[in-house]
C-alpha atoms as a PDB file:
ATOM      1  CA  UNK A   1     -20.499-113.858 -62.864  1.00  0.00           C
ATOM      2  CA  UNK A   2     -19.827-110.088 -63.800  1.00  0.00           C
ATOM      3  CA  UNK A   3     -16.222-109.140 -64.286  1.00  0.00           C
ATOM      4  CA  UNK A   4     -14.865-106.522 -61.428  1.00  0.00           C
ATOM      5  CA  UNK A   5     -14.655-103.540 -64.439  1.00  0.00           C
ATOM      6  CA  UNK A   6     -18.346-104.389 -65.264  1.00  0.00           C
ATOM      7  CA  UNK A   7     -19.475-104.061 -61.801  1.00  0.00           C
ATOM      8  CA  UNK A   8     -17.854-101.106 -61.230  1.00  0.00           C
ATOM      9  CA  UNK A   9     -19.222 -99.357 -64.509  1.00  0.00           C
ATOM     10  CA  UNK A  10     -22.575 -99.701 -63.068  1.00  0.00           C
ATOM     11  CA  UNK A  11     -21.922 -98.134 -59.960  1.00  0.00           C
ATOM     12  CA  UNK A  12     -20.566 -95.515 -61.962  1.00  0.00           C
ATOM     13  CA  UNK A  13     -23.346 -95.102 -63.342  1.00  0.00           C
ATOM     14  CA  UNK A  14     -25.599 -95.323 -60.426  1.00  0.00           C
ATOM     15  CA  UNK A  15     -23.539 -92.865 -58.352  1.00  0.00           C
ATOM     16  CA  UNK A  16     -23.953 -90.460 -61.750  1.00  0.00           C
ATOM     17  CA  UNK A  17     -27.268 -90.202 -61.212  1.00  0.00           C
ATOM     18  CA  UNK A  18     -27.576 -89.975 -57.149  1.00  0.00           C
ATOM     19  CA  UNK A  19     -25.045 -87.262 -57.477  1.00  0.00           C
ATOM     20  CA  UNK A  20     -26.867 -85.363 -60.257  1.00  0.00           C
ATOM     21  CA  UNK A  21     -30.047 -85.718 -57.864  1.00  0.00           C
ATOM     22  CA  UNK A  22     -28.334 -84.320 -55.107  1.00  0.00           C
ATOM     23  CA  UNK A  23     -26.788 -81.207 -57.271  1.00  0.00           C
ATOM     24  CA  UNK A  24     -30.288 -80.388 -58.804  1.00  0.00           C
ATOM     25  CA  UNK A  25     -31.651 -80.233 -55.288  1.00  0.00           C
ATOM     26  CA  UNK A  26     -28.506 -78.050 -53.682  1.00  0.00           C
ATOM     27  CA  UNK A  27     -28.550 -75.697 -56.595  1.00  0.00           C
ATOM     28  CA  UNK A  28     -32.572 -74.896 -55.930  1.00  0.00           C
ATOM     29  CA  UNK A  29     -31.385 -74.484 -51.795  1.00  0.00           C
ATOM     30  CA  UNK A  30     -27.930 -73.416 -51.521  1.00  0.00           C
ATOM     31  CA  UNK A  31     -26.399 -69.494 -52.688  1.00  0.00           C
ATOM     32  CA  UNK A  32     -23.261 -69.853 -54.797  1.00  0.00           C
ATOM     33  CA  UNK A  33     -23.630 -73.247 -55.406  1.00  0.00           C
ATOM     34  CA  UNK A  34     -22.703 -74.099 -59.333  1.00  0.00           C
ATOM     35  CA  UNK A  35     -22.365 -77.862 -59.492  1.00  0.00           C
ATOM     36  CA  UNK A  36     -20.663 -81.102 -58.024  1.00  0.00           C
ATOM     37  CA  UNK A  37     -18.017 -83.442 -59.458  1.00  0.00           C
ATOM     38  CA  UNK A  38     -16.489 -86.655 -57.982  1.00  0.00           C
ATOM     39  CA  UNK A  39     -13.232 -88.597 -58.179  1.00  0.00           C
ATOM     40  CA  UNK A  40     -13.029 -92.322 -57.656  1.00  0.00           C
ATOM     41  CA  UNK A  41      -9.797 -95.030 -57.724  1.00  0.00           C
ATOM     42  CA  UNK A  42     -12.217 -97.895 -57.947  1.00  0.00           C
ATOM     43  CA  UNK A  43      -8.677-100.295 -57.246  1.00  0.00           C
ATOM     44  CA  UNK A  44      -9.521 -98.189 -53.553  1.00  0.00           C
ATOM     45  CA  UNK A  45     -13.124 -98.120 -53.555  1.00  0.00           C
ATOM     46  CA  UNK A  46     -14.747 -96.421 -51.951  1.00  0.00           C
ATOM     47  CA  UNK A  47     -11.456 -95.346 -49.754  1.00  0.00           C
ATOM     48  CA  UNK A  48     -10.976 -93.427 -52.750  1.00  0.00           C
ATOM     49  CA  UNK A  49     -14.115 -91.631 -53.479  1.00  0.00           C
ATOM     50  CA  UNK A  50     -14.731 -87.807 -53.167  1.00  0.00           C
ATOM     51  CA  UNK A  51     -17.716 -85.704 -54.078  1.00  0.00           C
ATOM     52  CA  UNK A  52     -16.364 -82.272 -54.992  1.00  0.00           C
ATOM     53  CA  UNK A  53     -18.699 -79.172 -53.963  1.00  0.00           C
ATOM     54  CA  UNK A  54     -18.243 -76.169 -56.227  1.00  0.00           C
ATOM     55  CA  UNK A  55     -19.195 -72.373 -55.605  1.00  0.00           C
ATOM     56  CA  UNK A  56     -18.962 -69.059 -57.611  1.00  0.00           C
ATOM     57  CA  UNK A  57     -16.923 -67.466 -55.030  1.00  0.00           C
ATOM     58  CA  UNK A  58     -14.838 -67.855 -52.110  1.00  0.00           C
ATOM     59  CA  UNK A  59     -17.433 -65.891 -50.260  1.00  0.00           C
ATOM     60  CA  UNK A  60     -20.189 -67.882 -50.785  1.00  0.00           C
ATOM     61  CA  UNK A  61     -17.978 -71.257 -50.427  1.00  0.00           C
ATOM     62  CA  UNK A  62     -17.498 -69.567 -47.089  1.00  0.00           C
ATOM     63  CA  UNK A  63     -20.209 -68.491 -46.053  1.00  0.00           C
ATOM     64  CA  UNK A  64     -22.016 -72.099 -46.981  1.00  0.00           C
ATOM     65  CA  UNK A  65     -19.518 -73.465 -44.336  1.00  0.00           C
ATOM     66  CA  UNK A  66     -20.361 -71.424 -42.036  1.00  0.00           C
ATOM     67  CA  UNK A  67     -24.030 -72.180 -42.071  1.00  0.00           C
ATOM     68  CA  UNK A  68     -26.011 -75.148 -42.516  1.00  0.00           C
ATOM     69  CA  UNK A  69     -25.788 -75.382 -45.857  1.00  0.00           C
ATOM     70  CA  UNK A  70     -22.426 -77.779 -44.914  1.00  0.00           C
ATOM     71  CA  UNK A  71     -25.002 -80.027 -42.847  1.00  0.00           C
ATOM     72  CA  UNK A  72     -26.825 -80.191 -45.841  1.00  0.00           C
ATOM     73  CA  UNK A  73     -24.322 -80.821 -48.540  1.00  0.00           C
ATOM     74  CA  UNK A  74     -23.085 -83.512 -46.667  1.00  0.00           C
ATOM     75  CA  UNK A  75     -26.832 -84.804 -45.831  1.00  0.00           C
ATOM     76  CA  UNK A  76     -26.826 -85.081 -49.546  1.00  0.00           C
ATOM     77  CA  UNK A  77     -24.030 -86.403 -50.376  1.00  0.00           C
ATOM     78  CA  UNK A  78     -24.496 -88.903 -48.083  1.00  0.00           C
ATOM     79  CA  UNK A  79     -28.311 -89.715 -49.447  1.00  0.00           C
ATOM     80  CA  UNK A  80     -26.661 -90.373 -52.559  1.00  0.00           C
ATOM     81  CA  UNK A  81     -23.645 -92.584 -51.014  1.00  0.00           C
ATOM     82  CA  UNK A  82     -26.668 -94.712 -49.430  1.00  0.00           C
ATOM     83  CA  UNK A  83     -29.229 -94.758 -52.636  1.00  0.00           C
ATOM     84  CA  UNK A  84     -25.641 -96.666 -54.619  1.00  0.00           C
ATOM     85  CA  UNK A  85     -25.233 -98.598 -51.295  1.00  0.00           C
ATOM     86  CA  UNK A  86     -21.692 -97.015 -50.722  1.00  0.00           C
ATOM     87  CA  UNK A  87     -21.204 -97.226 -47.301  1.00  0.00           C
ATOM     88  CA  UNK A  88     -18.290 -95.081 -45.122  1.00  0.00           C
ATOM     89  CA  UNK A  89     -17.674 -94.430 -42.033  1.00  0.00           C
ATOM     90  CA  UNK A  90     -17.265 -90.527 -41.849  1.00  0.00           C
ATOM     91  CA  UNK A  91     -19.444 -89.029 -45.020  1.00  0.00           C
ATOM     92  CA  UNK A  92     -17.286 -85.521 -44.495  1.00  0.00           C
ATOM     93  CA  UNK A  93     -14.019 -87.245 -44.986  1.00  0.00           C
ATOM     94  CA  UNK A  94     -15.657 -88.020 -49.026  1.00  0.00           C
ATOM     95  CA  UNK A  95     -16.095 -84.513 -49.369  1.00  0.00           C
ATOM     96  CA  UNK A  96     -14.516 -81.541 -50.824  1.00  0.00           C
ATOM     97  CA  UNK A  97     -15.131 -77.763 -51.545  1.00  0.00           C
ATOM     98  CA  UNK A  98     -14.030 -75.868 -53.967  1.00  0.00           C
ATOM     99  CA  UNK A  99     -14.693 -72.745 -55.974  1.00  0.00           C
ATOM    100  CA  UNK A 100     -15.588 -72.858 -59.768  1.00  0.00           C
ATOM    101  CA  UNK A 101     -12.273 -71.480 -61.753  1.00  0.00           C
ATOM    102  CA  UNK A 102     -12.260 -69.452 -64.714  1.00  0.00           C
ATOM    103  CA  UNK A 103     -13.181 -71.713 -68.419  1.00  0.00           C
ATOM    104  CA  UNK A 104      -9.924 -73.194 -69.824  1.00  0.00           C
ATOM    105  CA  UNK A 105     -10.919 -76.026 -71.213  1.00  0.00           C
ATOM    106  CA  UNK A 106     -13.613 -79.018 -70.331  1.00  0.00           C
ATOM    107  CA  UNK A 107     -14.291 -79.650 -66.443  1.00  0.00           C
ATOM    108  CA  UNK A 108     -14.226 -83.089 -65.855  1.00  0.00           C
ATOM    109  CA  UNK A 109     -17.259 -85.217 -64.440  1.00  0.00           C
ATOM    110  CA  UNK A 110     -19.623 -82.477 -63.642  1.00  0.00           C
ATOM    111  CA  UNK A 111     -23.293 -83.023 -62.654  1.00  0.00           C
END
Protein backbone atom coordinates (compact mmCIF):
# COMPACT_ATOMS: atom_id res chain seq x y z
CA UNK A 1 0.00 0.00 0.00
CA UNK A 2 1.51 3.52 -0.94
CA UNK A 3 1.86 5.96 1.90
CA UNK A 4 -0.61 9.22 1.52
CA UNK A 5 2.83 11.59 0.83
CA UNK A 6 3.79 9.05 -1.94
CA UNK A 7 0.53 9.22 -3.60
CA UNK A 8 0.34 12.63 -3.56
CA UNK A 9 3.97 13.16 -5.06
CA UNK A 10 2.76 11.48 -8.08
CA UNK A 11 -0.08 13.52 -8.66
CA UNK A 12 2.23 16.22 -8.32
CA UNK A 13 3.87 15.14 -10.76
CA UNK A 14 1.15 14.25 -13.09
CA UNK A 15 -0.63 17.60 -12.66
CA UNK A 16 3.14 19.13 -13.59
CA UNK A 17 2.92 17.89 -16.72
CA UNK A 18 -1.01 18.42 -17.69
CA UNK A 19 -0.43 21.93 -16.61
CA UNK A 20 2.77 22.45 -18.65
CA UNK A 21 0.61 20.95 -21.65
CA UNK A 22 -1.99 23.28 -21.17
CA UNK A 23 0.54 26.49 -20.86
CA UNK A 24 2.46 25.42 -24.09
CA UNK A 25 -0.86 25.33 -25.89
CA UNK A 26 -2.32 28.88 -24.31
CA UNK A 27 0.95 30.60 -24.96
CA UNK A 28 0.75 29.53 -28.97
CA UNK A 29 -3.34 30.91 -28.72
CA UNK A 30 -3.70 33.48 -26.18
CA UNK A 31 -2.01 37.50 -26.39
CA UNK A 32 -0.25 38.39 -23.14
CA UNK A 33 -0.20 35.16 -21.87
CA UNK A 34 3.44 34.39 -20.10
CA UNK A 35 2.93 31.21 -18.11
CA UNK A 36 0.81 29.31 -15.38
CA UNK A 37 1.61 28.31 -11.79
CA UNK A 38 -0.51 26.35 -9.24
CA UNK A 39 -0.90 26.12 -5.47
CA UNK A 40 -2.06 22.99 -3.71
CA UNK A 41 -2.71 22.09 0.36
CA UNK A 42 -2.78 18.43 -0.48
CA UNK A 43 -4.16 18.03 3.61
CA UNK A 44 -7.36 19.91 1.38
CA UNK A 45 -7.06 18.32 -1.83
CA UNK A 46 -8.22 19.25 -4.26
CA UNK A 47 -10.46 21.96 -2.15
CA UNK A 48 -7.23 23.53 -2.13
CA UNK A 49 -5.96 23.58 -5.60
CA UNK A 50 -5.57 26.70 -7.88
CA UNK A 51 -4.08 27.07 -11.32
CA UNK A 52 -2.71 30.61 -11.51
CA UNK A 53 -3.01 32.38 -15.10
CA UNK A 54 -0.31 34.97 -15.69
CA UNK A 55 -0.21 37.95 -18.31
CA UNK A 56 2.31 40.74 -19.28
CA UNK A 57 -0.12 43.38 -18.56
CA UNK A 58 -3.22 44.33 -16.98
CA UNK A 59 -4.50 45.08 -20.42
CA UNK A 60 -4.10 42.00 -21.89
CA UNK A 61 -5.20 40.08 -18.50
CA UNK A 62 -8.23 42.18 -19.31
CA UNK A 63 -8.85 41.99 -22.34
CA UNK A 64 -8.41 37.88 -22.20
CA UNK A 65 -11.44 38.13 -19.78
CA UNK A 66 -13.28 39.80 -21.77
CA UNK A 67 -13.09 37.44 -24.67
CA UNK A 68 -12.99 33.87 -25.04
CA UNK A 69 -9.77 33.38 -24.25
CA UNK A 70 -11.37 32.93 -20.35
CA UNK A 71 -13.57 30.00 -21.94
CA UNK A 72 -10.52 28.67 -23.04
CA UNK A 73 -8.17 28.96 -20.14
CA UNK A 74 -10.56 27.38 -18.13
CA UNK A 75 -11.31 24.61 -21.00
CA UNK A 76 -7.71 23.94 -20.32
CA UNK A 77 -7.34 23.97 -17.14
CA UNK A 78 -9.97 21.82 -16.78
CA UNK A 79 -8.47 19.19 -19.59
CA UNK A 80 -5.66 19.01 -17.38
CA UNK A 81 -7.79 18.63 -13.96
CA UNK A 82 -9.46 15.55 -15.93
CA UNK A 83 -6.12 13.96 -17.70
CA UNK A 84 -4.78 13.71 -13.39
CA UNK A 85 -8.40 12.58 -12.66
CA UNK A 86 -8.98 15.67 -10.32
CA UNK A 87 -12.41 16.10 -10.30
CA UNK A 88 -14.42 19.58 -8.99
CA UNK A 89 -17.40 20.79 -9.20
CA UNK A 90 -16.95 24.43 -10.59
CA UNK A 91 -13.41 24.39 -12.71
CA UNK A 92 -13.50 28.53 -12.44
CA UNK A 93 -13.57 28.46 -8.71
CA UNK A 94 -9.60 26.56 -9.22
CA UNK A 95 -8.64 29.40 -11.11
CA UNK A 96 -6.83 32.58 -10.82
CA UNK A 97 -5.43 35.54 -12.93
CA UNK A 98 -2.82 37.44 -12.44
CA UNK A 99 -0.27 39.65 -14.11
CA UNK A 100 3.51 38.71 -14.29
CA UNK A 101 5.43 41.22 -11.68
CA UNK A 102 8.68 42.67 -12.13
CA UNK A 103 12.01 39.83 -11.39
CA UNK A 104 12.89 39.87 -7.65
CA UNK A 105 13.85 36.76 -7.07
CA UNK A 106 12.69 32.98 -8.25
CA UNK A 107 8.82 32.56 -9.15
CA UNK A 108 7.65 29.63 -7.65
CA UNK A 109 6.14 26.52 -9.60
CA UNK A 110 6.01 27.94 -13.02
CA UNK A 111 5.24 25.88 -16.17
Amino acid sequence: MSSPKRKYSAIERELIRALTTACETAKSEIVGFQWLTHEVDYEEFPQSLVVTWVFDSEANRERALASADKARMLELTLAAFDEVGISVSSVAEHVAFSVEQPARGKRGQGH
